[in-house]
N, C-alpha and C. Protein backbone atom coordinates (compact mmCIF):
# COMPACT_ATOMS: atom_id res chain seq x y z
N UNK A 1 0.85 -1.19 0.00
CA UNK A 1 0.00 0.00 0.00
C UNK A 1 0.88 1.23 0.00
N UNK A 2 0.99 2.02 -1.13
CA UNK A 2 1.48 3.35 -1.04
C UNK A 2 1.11 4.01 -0.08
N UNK A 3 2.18 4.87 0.50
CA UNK A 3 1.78 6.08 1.49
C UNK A 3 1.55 7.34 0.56
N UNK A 4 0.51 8.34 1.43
CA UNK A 4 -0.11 8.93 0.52
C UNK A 4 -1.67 9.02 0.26
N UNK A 5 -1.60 7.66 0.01
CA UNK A 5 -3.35 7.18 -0.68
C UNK A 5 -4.03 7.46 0.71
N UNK A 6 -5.31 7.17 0.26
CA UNK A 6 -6.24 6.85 1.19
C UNK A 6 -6.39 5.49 0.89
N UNK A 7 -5.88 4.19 2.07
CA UNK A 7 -6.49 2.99 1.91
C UNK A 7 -7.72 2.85 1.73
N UNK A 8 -8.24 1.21 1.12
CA UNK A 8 -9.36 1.27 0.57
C UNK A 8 -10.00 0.74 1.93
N UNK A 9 -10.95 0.93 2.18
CA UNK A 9 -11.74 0.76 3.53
C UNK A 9 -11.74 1.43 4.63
N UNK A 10 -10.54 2.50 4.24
CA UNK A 10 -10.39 2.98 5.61
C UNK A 10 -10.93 3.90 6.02
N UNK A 11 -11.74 5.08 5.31
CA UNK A 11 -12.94 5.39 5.60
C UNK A 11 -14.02 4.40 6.59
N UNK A 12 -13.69 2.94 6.23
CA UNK A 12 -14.74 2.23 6.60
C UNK A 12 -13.98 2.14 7.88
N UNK A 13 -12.98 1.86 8.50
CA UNK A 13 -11.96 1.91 9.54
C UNK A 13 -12.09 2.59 10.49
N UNK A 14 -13.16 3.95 10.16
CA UNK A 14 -12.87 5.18 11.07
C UNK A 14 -13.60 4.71 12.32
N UNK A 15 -13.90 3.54 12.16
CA UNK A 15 -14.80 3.20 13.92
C UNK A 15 -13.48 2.35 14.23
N UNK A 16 -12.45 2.88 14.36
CA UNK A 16 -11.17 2.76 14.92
C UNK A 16 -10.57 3.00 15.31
N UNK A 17 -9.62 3.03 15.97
CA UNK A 17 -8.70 3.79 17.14
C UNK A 17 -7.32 3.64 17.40
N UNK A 18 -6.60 4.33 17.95
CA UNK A 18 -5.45 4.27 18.60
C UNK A 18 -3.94 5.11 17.31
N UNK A 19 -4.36 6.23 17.32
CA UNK A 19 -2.97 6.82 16.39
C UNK A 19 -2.51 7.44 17.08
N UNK A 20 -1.10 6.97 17.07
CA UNK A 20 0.24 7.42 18.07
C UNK A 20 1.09 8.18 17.47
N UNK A 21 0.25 9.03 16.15
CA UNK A 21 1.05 9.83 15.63
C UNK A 21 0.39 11.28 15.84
N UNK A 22 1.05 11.66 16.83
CA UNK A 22 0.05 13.26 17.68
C UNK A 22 0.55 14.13 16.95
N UNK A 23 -0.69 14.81 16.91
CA UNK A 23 -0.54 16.26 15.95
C UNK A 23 -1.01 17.50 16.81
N UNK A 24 -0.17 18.09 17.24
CA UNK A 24 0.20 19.47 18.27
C UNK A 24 -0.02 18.66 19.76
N UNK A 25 -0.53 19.86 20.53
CA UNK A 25 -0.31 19.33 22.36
C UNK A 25 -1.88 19.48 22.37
N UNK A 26 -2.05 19.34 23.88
CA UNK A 26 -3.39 19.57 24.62
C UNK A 26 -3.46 20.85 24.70
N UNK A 27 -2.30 21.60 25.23
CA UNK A 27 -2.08 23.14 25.17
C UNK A 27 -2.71 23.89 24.53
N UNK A 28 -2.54 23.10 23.17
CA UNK A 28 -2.96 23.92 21.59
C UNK A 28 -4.72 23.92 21.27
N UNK A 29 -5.53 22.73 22.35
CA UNK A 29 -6.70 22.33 22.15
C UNK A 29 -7.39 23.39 21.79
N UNK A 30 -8.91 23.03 22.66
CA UNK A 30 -10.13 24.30 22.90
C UNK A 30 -10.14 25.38 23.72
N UNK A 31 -11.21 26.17 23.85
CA UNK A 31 -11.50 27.01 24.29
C UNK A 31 -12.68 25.86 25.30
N UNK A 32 -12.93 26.68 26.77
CA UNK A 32 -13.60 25.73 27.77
C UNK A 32 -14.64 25.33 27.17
N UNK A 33 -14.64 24.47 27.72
CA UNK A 33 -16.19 23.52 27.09
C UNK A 33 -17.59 23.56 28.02
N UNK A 34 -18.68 23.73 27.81
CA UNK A 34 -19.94 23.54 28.73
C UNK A 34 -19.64 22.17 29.24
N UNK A 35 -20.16 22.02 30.94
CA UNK A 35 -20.09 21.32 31.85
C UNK A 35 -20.79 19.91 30.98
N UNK A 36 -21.98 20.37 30.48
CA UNK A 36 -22.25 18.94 29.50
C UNK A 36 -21.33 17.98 28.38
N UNK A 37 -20.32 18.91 28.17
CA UNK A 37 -19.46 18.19 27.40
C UNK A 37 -18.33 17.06 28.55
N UNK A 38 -18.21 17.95 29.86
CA UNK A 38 -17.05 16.77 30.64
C UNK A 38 -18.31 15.61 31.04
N UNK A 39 -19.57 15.70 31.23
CA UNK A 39 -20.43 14.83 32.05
C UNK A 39 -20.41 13.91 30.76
N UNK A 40 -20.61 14.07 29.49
CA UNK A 40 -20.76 13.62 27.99
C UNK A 40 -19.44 12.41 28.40
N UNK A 41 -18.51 12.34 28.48
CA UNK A 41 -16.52 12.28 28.59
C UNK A 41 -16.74 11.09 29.49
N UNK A 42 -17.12 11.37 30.93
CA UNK A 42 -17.09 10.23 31.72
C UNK A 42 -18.30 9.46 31.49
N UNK A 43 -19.22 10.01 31.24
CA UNK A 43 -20.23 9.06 30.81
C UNK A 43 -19.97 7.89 29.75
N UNK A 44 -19.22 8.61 28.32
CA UNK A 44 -18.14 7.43 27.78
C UNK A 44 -17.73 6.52 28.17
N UNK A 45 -16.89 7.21 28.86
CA UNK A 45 -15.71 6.34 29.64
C UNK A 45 -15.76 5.13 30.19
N UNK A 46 -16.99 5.43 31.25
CA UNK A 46 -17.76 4.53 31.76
C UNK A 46 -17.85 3.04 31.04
N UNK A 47 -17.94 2.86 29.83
CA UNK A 47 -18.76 1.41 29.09
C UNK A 47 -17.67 1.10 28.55
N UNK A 48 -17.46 -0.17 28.66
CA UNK A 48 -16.29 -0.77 28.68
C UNK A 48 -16.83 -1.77 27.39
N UNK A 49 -17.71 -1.79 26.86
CA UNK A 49 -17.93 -2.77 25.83
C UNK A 49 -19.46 -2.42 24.74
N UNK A 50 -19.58 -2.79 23.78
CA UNK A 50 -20.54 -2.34 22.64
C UNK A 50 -20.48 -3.61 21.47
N UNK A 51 -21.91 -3.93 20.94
CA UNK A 51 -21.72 -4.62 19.95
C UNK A 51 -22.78 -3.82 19.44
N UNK A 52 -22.69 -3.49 18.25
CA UNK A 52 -24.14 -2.52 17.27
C UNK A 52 -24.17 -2.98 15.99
N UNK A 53 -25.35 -2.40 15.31
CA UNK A 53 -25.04 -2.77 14.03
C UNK A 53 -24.84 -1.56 13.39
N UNK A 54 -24.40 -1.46 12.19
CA UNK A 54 -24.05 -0.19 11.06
C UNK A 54 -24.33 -0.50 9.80
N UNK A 55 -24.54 0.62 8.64
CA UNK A 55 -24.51 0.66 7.48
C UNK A 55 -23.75 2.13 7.29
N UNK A 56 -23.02 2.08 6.11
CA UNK A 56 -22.35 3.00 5.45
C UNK A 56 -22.61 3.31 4.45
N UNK A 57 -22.32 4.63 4.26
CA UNK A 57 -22.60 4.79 2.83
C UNK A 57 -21.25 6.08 2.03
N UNK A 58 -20.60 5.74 1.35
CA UNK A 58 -19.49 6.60 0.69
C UNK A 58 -19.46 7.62 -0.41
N UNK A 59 -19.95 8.58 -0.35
CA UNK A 59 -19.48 9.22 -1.70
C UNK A 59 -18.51 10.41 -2.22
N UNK A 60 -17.83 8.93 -3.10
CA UNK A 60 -16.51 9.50 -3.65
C UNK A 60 -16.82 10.20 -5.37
N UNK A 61 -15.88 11.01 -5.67
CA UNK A 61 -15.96 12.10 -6.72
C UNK A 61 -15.32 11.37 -7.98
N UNK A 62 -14.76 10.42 -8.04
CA UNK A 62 -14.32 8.90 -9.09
C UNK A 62 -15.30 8.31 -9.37
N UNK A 63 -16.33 7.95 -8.12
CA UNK A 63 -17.34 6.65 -8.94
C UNK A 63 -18.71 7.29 -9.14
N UNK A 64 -19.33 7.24 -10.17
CA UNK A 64 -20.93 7.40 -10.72
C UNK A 64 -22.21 7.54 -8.88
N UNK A 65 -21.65 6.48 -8.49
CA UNK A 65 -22.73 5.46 -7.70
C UNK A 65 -22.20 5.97 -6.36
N UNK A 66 -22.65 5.91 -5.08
CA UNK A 66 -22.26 5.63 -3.57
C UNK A 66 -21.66 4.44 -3.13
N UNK A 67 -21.20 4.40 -2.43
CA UNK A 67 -20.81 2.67 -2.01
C UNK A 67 -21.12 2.65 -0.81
N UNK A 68 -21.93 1.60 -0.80
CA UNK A 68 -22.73 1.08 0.62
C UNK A 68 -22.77 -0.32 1.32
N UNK A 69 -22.23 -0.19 2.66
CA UNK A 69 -21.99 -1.63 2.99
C UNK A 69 -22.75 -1.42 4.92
N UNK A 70 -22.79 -2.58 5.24
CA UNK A 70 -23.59 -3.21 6.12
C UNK A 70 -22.41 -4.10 6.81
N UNK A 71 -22.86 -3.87 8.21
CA UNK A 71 -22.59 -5.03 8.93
C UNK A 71 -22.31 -4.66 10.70
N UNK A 72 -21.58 -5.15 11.29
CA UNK A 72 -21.60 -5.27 12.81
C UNK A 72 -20.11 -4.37 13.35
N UNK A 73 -20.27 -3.83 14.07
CA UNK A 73 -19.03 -3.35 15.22
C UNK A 73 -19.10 -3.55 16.47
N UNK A 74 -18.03 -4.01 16.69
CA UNK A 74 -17.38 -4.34 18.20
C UNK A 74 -16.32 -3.69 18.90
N UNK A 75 -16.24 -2.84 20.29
CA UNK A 75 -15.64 -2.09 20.47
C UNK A 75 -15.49 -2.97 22.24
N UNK A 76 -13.87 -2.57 22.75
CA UNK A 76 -13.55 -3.39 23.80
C UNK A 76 -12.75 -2.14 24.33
N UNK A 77 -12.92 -1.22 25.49
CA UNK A 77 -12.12 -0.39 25.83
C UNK A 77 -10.95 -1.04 26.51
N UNK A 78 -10.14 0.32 26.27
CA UNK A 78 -9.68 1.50 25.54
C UNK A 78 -9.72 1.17 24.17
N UNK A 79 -9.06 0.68 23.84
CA UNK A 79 -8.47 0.51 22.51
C UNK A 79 -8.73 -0.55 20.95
N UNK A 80 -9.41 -1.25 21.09
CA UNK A 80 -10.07 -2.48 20.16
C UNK A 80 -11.61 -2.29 19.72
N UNK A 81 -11.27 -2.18 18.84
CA UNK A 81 -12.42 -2.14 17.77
C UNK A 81 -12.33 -3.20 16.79
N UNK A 82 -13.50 -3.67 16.68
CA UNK A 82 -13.65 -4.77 15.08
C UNK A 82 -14.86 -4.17 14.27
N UNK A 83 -14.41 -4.20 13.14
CA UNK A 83 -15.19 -4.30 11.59
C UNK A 83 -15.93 -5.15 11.40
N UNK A 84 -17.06 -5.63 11.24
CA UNK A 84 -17.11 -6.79 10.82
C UNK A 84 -18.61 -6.78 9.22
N UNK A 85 -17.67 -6.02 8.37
CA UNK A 85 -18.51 -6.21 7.02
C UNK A 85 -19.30 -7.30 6.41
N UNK A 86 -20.84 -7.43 6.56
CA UNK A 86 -21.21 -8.41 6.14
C UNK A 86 -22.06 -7.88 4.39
N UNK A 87 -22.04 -7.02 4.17
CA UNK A 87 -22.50 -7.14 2.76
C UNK A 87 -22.45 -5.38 2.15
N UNK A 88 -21.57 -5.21 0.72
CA UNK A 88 -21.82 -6.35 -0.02
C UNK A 88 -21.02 -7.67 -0.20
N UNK A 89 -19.79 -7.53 0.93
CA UNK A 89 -18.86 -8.62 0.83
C UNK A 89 -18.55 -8.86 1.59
N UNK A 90 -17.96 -9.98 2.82
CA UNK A 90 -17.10 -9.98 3.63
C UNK A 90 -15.55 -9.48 4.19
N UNK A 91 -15.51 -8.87 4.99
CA UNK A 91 -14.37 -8.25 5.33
C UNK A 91 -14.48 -7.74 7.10
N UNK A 92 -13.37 -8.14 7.58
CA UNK A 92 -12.91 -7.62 8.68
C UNK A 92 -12.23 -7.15 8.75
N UNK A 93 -12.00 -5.50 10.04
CA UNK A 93 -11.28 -5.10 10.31
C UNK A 93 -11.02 -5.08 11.58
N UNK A 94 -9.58 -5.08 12.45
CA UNK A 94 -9.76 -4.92 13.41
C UNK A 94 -8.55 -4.06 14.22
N UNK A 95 -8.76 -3.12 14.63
CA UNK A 95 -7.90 -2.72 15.43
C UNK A 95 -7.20 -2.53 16.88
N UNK A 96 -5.86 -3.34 17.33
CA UNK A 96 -5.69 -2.99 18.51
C UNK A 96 -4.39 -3.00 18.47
N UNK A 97 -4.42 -2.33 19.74
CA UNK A 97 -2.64 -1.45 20.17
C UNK A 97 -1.78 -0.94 18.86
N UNK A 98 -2.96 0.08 18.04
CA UNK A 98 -2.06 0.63 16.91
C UNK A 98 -2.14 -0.12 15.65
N UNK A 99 -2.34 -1.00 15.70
CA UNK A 99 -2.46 -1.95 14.68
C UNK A 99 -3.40 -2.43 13.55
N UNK A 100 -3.84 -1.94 12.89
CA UNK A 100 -5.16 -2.38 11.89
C UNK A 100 -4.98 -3.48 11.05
N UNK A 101 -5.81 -4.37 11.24
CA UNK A 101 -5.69 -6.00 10.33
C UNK A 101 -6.65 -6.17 9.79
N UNK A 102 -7.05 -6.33 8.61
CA UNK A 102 -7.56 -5.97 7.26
C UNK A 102 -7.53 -8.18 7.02
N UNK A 103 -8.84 -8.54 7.26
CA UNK A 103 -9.38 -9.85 6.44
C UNK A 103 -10.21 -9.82 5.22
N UNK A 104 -9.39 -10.21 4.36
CA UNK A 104 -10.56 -10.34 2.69
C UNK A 104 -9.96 -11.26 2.42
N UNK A 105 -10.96 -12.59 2.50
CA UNK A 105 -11.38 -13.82 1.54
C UNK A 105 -10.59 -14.18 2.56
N UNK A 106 -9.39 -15.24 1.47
CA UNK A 106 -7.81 -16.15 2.22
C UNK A 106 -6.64 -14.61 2.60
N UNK A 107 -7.01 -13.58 2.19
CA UNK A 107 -5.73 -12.60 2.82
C UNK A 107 -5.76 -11.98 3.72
N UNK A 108 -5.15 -11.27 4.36
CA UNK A 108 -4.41 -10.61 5.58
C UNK A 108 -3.82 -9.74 6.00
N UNK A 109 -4.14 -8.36 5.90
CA UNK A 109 -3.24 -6.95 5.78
C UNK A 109 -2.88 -6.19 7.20
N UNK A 110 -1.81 -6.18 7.43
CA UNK A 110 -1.25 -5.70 8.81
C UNK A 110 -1.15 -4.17 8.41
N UNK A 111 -1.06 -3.18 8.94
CA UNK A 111 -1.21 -1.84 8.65
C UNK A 111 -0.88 -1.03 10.18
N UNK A 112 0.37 -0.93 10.43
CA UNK A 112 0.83 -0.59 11.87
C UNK A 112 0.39 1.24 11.88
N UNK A 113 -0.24 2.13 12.44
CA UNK A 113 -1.00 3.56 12.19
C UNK A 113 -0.03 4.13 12.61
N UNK A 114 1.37 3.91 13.12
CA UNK A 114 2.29 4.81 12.77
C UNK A 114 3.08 5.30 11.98
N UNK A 115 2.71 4.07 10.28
CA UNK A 115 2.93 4.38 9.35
C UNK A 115 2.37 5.10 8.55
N UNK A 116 1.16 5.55 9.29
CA UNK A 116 0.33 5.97 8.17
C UNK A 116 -0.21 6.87 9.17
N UNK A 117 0.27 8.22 9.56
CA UNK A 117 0.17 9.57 10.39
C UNK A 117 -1.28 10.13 9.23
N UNK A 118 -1.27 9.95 8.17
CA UNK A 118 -2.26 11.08 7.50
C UNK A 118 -3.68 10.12 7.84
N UNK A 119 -3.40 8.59 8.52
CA UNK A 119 -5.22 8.03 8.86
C UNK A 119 -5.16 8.85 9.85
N UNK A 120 -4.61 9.28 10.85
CA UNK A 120 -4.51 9.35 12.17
C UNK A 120 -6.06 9.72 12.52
N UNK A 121 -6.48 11.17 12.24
CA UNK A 121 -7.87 11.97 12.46
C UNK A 121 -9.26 10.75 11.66
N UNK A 122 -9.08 9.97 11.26
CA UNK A 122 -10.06 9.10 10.89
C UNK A 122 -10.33 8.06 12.11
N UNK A 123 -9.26 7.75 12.61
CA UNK A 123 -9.14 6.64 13.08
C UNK A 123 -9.44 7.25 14.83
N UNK A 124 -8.51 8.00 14.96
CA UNK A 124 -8.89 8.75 16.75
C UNK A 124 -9.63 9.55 16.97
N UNK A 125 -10.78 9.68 15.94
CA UNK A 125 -12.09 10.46 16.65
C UNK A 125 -13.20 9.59 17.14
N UNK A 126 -13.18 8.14 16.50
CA UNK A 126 -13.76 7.26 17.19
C UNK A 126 -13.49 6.69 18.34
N UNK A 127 -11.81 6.48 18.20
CA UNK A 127 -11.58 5.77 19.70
C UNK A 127 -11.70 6.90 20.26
N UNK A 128 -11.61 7.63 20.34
CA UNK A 128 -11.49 8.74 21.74
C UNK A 128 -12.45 9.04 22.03
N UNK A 129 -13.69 9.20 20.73
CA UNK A 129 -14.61 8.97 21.21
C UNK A 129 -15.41 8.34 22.29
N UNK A 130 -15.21 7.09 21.81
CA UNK A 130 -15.86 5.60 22.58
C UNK A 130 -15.11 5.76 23.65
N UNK A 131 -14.24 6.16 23.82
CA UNK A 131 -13.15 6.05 25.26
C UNK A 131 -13.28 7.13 26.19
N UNK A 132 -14.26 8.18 25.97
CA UNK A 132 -13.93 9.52 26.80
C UNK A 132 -13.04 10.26 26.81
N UNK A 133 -11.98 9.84 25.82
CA UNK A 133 -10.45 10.02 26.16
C UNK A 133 -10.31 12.17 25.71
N UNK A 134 -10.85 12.71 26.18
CA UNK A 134 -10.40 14.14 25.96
C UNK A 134 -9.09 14.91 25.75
N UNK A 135 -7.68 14.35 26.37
CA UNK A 135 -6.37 14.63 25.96
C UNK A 135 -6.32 14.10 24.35
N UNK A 136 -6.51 13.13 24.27
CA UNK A 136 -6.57 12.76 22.99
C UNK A 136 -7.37 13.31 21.80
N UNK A 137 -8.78 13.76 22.12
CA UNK A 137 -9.60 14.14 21.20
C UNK A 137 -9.11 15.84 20.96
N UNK A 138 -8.54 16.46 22.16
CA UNK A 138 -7.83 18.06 21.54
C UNK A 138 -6.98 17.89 21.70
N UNK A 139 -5.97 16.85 21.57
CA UNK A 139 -4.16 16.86 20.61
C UNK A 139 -4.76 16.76 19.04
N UNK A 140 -5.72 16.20 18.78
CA UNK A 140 -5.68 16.40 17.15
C UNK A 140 -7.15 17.41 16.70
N UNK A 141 -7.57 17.57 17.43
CA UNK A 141 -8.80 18.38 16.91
C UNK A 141 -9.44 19.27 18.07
N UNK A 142 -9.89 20.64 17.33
CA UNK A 142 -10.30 21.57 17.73
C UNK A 142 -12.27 21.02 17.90
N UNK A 143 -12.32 21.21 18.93
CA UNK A 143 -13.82 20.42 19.55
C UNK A 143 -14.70 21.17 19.47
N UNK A 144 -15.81 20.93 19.01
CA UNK A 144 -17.63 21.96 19.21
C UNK A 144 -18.04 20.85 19.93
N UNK A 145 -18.78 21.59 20.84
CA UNK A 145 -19.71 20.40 21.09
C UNK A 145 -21.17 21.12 21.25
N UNK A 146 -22.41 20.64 20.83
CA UNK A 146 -23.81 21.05 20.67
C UNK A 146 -24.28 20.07 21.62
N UNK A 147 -25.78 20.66 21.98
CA UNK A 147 -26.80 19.86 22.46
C UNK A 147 -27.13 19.65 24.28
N UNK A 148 -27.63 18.38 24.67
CA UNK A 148 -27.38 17.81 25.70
C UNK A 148 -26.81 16.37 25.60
N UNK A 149 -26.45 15.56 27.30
CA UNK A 149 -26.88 14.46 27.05
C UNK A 149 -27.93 13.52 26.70
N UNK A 150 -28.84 13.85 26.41
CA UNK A 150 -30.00 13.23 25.86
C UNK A 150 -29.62 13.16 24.06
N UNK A 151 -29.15 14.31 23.44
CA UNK A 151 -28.80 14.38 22.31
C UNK A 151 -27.61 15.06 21.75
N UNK A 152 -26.41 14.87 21.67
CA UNK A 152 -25.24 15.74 21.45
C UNK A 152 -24.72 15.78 20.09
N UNK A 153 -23.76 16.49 19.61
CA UNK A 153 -22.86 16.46 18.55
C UNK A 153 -21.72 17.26 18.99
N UNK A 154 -20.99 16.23 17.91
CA UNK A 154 -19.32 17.05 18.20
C UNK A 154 -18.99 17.27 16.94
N UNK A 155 -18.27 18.66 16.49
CA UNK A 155 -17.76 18.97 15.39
C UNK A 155 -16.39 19.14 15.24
N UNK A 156 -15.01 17.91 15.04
CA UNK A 156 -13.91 17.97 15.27
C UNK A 156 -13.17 18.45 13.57
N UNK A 157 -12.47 18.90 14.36
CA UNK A 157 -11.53 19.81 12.70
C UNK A 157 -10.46 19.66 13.48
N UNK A 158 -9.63 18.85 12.12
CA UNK A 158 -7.83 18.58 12.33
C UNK A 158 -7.58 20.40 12.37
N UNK A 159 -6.41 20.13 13.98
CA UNK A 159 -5.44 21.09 14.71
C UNK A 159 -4.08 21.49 13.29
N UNK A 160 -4.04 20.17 12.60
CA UNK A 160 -2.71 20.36 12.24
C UNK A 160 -3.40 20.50 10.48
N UNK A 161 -2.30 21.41 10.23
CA UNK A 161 -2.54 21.70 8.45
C UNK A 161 -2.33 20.70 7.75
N UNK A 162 -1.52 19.81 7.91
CA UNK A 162 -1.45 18.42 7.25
C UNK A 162 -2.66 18.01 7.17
N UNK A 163 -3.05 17.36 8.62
CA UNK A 163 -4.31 16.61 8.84
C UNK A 163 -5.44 17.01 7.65
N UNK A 164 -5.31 18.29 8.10
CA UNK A 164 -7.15 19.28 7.55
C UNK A 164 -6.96 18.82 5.97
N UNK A 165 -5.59 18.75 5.25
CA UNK A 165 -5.85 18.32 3.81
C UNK A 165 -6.36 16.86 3.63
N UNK A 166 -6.45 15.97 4.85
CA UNK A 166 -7.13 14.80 4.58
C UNK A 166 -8.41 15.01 4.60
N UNK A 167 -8.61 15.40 5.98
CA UNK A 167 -10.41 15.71 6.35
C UNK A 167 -10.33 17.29 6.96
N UNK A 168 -11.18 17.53 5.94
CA UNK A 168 -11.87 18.97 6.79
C UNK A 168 -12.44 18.89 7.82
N UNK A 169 -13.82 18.09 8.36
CA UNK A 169 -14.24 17.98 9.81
C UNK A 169 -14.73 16.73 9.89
N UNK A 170 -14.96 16.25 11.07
CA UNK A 170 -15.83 14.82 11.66
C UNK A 170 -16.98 15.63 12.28
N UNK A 171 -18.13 14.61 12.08
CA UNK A 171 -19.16 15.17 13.05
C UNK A 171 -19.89 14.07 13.47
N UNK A 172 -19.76 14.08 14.74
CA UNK A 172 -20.03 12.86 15.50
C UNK A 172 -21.70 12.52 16.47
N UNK A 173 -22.44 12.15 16.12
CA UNK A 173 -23.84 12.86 17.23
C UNK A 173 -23.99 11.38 17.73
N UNK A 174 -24.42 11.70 18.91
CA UNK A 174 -25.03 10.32 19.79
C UNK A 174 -26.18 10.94 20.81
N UNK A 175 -26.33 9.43 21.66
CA UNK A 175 -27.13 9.62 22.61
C UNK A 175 -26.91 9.64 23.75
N UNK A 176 -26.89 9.93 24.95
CA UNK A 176 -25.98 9.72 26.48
C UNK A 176 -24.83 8.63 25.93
N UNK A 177 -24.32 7.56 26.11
CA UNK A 177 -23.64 6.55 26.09
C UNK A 177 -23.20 6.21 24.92
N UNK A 178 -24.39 6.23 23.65
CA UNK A 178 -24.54 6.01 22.12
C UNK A 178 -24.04 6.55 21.03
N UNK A 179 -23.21 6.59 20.26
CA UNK A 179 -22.91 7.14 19.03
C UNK A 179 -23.69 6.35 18.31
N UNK A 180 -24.56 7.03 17.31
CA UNK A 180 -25.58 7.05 16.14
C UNK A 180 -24.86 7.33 15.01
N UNK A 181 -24.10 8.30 14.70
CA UNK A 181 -23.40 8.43 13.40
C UNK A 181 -22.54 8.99 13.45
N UNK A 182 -21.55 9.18 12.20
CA UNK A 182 -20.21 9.60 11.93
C UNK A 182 -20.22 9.97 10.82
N UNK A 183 -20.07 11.89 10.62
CA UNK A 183 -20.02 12.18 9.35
C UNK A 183 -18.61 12.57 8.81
N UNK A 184 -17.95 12.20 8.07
CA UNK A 184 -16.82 12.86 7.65
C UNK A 184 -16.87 13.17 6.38
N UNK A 185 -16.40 14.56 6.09
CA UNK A 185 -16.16 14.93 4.78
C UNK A 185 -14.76 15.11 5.00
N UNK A 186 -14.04 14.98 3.49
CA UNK A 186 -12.68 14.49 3.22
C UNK A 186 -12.37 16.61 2.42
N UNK A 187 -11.41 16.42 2.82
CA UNK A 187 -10.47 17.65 2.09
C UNK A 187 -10.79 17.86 0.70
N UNK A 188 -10.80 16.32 -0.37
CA UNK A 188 -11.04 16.74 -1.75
C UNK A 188 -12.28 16.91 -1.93
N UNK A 189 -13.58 16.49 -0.59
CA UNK A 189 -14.86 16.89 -1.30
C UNK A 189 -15.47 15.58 -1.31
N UNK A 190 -15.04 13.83 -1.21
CA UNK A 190 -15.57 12.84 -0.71
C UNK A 190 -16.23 13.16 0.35
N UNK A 191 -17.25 11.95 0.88
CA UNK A 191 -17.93 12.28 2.00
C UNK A 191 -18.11 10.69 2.49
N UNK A 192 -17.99 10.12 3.80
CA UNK A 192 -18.56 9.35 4.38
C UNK A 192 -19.62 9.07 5.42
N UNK A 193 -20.87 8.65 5.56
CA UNK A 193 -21.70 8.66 6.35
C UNK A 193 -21.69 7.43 7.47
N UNK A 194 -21.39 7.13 8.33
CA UNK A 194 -21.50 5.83 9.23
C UNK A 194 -22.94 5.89 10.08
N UNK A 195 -23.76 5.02 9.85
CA UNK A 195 -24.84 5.23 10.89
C UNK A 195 -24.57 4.00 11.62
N UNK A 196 -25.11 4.48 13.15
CA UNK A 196 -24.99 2.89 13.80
C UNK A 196 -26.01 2.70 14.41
N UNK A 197 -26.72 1.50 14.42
CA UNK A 197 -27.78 1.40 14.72
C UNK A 197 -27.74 0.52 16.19
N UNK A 198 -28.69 0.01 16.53
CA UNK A 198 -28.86 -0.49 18.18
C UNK A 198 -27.95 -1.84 18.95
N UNK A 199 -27.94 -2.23 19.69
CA UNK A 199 -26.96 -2.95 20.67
C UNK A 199 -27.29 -4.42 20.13
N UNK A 200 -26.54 -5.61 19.58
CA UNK A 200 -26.74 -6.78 19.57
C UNK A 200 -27.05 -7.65 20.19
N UNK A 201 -28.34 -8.39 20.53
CA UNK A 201 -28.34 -8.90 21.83
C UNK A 201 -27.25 -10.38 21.69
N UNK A 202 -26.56 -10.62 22.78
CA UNK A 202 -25.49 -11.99 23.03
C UNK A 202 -25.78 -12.84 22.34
């Protein structure tokens, strides 16, 4: 995989986590946040586990059509997240301690995220998300946050000028505990939508 590109899925990836490639300090973060945003943080923090379902939908400025796929996520705090694409094809992803592993068909793609500093803002607005993790979410992005806990959104924009030429902003909305969706629009004008829908029962 060239550096450079945008891997293929990795849009689909962004319910992923852990880039150890920091872009500015905490220093550099926000401006104070309403008391609903720290209660928002530990309330996160709090849930140590999630299985949901999702559908995606992609649109890139190359293809005619959207690209839309389906299937399950699994999230294990801090740091582990799985993919688990069930249509239109099979594919897993999974990430932990930095690491993204990429299953299609009989192959196997290791993808260590310190090689690849320009996923970084795709990949750590989810985990930090799911994690409460706030040092982390303003070392790479400048934070809005709207709403209450009953209904919130966050509007993150890469800190660093590099970053912002990948993605212009994430916008993240949930429910107390819940993330519902993930919007990212990309620098050239792509767009990805993640919706996630309700808890899997065991």
């Amino acid at each position: 995989m060239r550096r450079g590109a945008r891997p293929a899925g990795v849009a689909a990836a962004l319910a992923f986590a852990v880039a150890f490639a920091a872009a500015g300090t905490a220093d550099e973060a926000t401006s104070p946040q309403p008391v609903e945003y720290e209660r928002l943080l530990k309330l996160l923090a709090a849930r140590r586990h999630g299985h949901v379902t999702f559908t995606e939908v992609q649109r890139l400025a190359i293809l005619d059509r959207p690209l839309e796929s389906s299937g399950e996520l699994l999230y294990d705090a801090p740091d582990r997240l799985e993919k688990r694409t069930l249509n239109p094809r099979a594919e897993t992803l999974v990430l932990e301690h930095g690491v993204l592993t990429a299953h299609r068909g009989h192959r196997t793609y290791l993808m260590p995220l310190r090689d690849y500093p320009q996923v970084a803002p795709f990949i750590e607005s989810i985990r930090a998300t799911l994690a409460g993790d706030r040092e982390a979410l303003e070392r790479l992005f400048r934070v809005g946050f709207e709403g209450s806990l009953a209904h919130w959104s966050l509007l993150l924009v890469p800190t660093d000028a590099r970053l912002a030429g990948a993605v212009r902003e994430i916008r993240i909305e949930g429910e107390r505990d819940a993330i519902r969706s993930v919007d990212i629009r990309h620098g050239d004008g792509d767009r990805s939508l993640l919706r996630i829908g309700p808890e899997v029962s065991p």
